[in-house]
N, C-alpha and C. Protein backbone atom coordinates (compact mmCIF):
# COMPACT_ATOMS: atom_id res chain seq x y z
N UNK A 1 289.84 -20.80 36.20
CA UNK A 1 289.32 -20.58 37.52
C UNK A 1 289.14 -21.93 38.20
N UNK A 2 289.59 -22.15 39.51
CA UNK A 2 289.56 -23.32 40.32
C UNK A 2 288.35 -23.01 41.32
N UNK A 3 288.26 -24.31 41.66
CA UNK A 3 287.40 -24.19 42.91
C UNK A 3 288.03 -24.68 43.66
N UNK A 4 287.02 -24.02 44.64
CA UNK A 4 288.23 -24.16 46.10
C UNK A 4 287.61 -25.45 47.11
N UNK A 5 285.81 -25.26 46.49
CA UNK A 5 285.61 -26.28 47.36
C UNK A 5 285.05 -27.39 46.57
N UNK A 6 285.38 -28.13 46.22
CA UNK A 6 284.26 -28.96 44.57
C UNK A 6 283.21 -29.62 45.26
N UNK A 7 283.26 -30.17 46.72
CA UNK A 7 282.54 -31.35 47.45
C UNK A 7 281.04 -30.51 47.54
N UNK A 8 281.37 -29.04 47.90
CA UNK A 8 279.79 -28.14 48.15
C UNK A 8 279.04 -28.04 46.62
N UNK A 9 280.22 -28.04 45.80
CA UNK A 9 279.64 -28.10 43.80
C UNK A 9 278.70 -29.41 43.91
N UNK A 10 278.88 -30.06 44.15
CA UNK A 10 278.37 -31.96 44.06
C UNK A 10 277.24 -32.11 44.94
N UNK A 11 277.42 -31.33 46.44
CA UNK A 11 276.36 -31.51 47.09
C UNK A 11 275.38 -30.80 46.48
N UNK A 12 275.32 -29.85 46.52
CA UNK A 12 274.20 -28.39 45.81
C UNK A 12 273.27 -29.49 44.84
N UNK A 13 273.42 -30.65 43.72
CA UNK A 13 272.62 -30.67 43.11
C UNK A 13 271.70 -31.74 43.19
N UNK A 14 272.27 -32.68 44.38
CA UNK A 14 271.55 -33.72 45.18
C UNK A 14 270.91 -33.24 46.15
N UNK A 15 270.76 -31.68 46.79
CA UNK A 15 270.15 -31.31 47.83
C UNK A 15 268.80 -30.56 46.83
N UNK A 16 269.00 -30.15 45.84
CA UNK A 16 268.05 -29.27 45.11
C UNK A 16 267.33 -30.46 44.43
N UNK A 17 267.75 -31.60 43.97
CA UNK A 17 266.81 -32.56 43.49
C UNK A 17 266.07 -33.35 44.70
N UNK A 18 266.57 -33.51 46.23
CA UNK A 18 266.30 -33.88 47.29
C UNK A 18 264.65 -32.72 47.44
N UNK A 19 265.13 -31.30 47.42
CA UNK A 19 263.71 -30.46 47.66
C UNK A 19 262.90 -30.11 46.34
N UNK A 20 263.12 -30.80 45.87
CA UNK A 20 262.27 -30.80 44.22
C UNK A 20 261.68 -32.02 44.32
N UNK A 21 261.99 -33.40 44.98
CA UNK A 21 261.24 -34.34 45.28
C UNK A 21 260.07 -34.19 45.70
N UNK A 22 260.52 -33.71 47.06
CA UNK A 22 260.00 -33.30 47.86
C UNK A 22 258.46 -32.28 47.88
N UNK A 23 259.16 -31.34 46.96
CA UNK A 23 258.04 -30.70 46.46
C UNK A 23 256.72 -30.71 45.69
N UNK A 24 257.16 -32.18 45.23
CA UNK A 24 256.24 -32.95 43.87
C UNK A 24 255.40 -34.45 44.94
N UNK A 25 256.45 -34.40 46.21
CA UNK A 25 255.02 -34.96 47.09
C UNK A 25 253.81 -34.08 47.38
N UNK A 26 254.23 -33.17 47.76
CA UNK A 26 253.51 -31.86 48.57
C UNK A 26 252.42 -31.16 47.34
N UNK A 27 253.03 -31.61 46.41
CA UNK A 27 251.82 -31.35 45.29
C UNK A 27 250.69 -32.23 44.83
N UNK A 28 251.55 -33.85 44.83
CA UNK A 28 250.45 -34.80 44.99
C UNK A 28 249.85 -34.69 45.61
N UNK A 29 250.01 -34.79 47.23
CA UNK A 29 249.21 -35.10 48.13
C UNK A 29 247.92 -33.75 48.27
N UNK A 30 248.40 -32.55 47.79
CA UNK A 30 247.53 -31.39 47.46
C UNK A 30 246.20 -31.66 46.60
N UNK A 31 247.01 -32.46 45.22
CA UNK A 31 246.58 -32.76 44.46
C UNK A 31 245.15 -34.10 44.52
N UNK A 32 245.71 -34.42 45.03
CA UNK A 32 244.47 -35.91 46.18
C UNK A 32 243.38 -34.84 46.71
N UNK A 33 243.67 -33.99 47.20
CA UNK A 33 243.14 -33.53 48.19
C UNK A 33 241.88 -32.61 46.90
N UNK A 34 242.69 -31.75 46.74
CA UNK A 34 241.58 -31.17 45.53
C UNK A 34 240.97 -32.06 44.95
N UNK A 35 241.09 -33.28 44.23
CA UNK A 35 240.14 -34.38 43.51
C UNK A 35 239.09 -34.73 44.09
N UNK A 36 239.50 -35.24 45.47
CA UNK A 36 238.52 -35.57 46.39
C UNK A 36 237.30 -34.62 46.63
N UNK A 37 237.63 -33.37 46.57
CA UNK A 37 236.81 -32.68 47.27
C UNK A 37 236.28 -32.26 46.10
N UNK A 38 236.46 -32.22 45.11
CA UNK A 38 235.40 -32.08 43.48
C UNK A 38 234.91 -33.60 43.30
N UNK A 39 235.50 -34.47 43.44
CA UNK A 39 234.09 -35.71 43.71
C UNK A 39 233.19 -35.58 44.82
N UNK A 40 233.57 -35.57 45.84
CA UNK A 40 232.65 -34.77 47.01
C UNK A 40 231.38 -34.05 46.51
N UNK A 41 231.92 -32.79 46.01
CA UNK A 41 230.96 -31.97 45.73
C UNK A 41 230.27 -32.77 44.30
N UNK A 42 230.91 -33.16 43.53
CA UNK A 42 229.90 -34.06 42.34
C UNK A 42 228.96 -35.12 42.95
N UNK A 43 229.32 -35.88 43.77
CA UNK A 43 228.53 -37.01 44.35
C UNK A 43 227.10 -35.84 45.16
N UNK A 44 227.53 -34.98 45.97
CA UNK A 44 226.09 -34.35 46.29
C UNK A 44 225.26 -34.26 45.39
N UNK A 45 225.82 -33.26 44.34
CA UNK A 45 224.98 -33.15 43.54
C UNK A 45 224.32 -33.84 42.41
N UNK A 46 225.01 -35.14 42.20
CA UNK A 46 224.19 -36.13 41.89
C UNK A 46 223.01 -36.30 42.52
N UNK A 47 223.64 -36.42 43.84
CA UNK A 47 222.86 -37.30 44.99
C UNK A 47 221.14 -35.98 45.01
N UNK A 48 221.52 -34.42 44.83
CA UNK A 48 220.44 -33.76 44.92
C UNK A 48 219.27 -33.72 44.08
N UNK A 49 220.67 -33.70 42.61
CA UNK A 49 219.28 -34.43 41.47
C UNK A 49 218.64 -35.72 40.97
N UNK A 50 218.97 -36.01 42.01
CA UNK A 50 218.50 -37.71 41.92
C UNK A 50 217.26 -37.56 43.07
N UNK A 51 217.65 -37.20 43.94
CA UNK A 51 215.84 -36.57 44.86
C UNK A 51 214.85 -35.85 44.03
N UNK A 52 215.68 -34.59 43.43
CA UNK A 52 214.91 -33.73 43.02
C UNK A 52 213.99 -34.15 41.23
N UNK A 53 214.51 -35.24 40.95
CA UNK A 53 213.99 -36.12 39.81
C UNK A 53 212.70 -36.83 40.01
N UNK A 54 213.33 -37.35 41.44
CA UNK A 54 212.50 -38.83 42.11
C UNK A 54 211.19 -38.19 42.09
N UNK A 55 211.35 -36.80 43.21
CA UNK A 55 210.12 -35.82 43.65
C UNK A 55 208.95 -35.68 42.54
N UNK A 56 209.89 -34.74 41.37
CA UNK A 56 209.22 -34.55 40.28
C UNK A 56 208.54 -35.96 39.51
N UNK A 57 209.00 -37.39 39.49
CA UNK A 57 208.54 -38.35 39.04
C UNK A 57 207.03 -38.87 39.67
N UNK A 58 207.09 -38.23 41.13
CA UNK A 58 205.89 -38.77 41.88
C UNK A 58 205.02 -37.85 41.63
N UNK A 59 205.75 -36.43 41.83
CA UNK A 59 204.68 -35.46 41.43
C UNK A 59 203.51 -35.55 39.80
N UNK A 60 204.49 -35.84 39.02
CA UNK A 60 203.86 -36.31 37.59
C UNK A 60 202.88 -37.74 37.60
N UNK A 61 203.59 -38.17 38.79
CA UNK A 61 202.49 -39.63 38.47
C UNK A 61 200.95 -39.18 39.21
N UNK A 62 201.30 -38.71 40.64
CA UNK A 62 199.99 -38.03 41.11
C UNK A 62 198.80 -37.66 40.39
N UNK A 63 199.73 -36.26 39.76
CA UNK A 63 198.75 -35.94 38.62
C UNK A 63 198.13 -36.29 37.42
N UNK A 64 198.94 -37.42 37.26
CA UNK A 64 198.26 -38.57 36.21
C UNK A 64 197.14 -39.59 36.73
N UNK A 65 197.08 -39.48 37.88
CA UNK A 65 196.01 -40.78 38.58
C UNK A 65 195.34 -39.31 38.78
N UNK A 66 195.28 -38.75 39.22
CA UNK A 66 194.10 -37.28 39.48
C UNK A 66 193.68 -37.61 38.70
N UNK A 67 194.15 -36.34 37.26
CA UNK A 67 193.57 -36.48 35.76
C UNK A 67 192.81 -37.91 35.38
N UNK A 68 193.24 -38.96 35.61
CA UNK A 68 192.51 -40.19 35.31
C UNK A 68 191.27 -40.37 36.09
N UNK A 69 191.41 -39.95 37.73
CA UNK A 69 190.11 -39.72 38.63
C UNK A 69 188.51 -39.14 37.78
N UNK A 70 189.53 -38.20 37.58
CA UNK A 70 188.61 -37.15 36.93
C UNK A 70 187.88 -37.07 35.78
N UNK A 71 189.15 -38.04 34.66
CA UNK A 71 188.37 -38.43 33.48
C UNK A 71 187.15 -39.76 33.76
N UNK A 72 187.31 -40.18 34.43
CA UNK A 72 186.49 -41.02 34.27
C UNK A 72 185.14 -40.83 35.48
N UNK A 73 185.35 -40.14 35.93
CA UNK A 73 183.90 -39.35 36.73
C UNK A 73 183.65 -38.72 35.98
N UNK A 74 184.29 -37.61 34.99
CA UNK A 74 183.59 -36.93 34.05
C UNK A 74 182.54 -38.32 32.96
N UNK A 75 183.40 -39.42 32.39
CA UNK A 75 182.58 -40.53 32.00
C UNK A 75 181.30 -40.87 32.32
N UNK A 76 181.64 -41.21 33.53
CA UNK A 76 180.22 -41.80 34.33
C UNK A 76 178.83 -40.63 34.39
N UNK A 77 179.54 -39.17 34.46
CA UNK A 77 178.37 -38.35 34.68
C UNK A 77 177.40 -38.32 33.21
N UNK A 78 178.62 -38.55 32.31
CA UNK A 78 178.24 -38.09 31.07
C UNK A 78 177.04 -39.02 30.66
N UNK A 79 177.32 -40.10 30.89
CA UNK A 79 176.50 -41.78 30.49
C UNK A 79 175.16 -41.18 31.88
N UNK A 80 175.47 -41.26 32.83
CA UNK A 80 174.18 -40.34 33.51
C UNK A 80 173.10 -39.77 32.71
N UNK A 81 173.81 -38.36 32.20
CA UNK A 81 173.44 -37.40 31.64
C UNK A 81 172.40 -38.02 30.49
N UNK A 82 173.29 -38.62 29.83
CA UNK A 82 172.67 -39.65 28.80
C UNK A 82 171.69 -40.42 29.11
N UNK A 83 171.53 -41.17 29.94
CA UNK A 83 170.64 -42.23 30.33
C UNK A 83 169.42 -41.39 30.71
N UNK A 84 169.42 -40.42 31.44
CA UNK A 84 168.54 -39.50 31.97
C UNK A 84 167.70 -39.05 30.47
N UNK A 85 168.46 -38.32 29.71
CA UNK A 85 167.73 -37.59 28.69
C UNK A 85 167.13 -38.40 27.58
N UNK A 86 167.65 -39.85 28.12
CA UNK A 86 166.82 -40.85 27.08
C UNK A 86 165.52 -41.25 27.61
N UNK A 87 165.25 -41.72 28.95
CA UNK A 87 164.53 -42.02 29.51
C UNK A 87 163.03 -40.45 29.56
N UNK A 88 163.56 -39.95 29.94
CA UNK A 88 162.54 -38.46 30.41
C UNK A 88 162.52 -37.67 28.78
N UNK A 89 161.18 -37.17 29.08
CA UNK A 89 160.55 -36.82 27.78
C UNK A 89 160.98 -35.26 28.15
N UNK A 90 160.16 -34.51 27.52
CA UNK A 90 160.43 -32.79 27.21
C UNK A 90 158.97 -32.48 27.56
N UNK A 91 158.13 -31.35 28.26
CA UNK A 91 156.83 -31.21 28.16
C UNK A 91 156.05 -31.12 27.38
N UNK A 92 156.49 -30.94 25.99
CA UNK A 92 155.43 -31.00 24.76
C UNK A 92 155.48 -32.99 23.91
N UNK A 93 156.16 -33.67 25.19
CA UNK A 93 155.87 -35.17 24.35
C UNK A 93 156.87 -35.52 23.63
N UNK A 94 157.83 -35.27 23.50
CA UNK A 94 158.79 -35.40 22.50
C UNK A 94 160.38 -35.66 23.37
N UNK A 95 160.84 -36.83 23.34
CA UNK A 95 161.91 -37.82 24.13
C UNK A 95 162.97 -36.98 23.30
N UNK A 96 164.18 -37.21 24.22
CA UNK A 96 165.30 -37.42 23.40
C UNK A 96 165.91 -38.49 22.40
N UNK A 97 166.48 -37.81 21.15
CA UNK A 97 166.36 -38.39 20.37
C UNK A 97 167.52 -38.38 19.71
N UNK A 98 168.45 -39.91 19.10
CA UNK A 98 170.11 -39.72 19.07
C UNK A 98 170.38 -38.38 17.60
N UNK A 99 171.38 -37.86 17.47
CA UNK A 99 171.59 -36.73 16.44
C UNK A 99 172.19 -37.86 15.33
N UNK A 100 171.91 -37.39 14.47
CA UNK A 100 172.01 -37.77 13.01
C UNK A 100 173.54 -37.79 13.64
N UNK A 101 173.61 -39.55 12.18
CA UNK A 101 175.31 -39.71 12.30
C UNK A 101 176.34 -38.39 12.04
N UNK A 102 175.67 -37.90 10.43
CA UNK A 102 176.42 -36.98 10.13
C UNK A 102 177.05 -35.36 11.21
N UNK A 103 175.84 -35.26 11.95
CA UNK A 103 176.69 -34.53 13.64
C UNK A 103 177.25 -34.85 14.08
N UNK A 104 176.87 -36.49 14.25
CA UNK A 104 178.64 -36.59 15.36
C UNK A 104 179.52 -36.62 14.42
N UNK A 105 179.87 -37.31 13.02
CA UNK A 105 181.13 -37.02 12.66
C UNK A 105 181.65 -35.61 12.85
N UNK A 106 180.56 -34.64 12.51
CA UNK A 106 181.19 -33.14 12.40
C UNK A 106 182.04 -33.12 14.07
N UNK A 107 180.72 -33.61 15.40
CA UNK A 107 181.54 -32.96 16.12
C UNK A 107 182.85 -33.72 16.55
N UNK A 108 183.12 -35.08 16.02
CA UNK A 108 184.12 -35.46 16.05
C UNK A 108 185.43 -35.20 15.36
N UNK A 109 185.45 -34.73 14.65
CA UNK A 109 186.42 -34.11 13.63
C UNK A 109 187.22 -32.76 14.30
N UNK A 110 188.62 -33.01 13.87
CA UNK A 110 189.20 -32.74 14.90
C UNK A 110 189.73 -31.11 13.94
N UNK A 111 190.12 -29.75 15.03
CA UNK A 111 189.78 -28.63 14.32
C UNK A 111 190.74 -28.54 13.49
């Protein structure tokens, strides 16, 4: 079997590798395009939990200077409390008076 035209045989496979080039731009440049836009969306959400960290970091410290407020006004009342019940007697004559060591170890001892 001959061919009749051989020059259209020869072209055909430089025109199909010509749109197969072609096609593998159109995929890169697709391909750019999708990357970008999944770093995009990764960089937000970095960027959200990096606020939403920060927030929570201040929030925790707050409540650590509170709690510390608090412990140590609870302190001061306590030494109050103390100073008071050393000083002032009871109506039958009889002061406050420190508890045997062996109580506080008990109530120091941990449950």
């Amino acid at each position: 079997m001959t061919c009749s035209r051989p020059s259209q045989f020869r072209a055909a496979p430089s025109r199909s590798f010509f749109k197969l080039a072609e096609l593998f731009e159109q995929l890169k440049e697709l391909e750019g395009q999708v990357a970008s836009n999944e770093d995009l969306k990764l960089s937000d959400m970095l960027r959200y939990y990096m606020r939403d960290s920060q927030a929570a970091k201040l929030l925790a410290l707050a409540d650590y200077k509170n709690a510390n407020k608090v412990l140590d006004n609870a302190r001061v009342n306590t030494n109050k409390v103390l100073d008071k019940a050393r000083t002032s007697s009871t109506p039958g004559g009889v002061g406050y008076r420190e508890p045997p060591t062996a109580v506080l170890l008990v109530l120091r001892m941990p449950l």
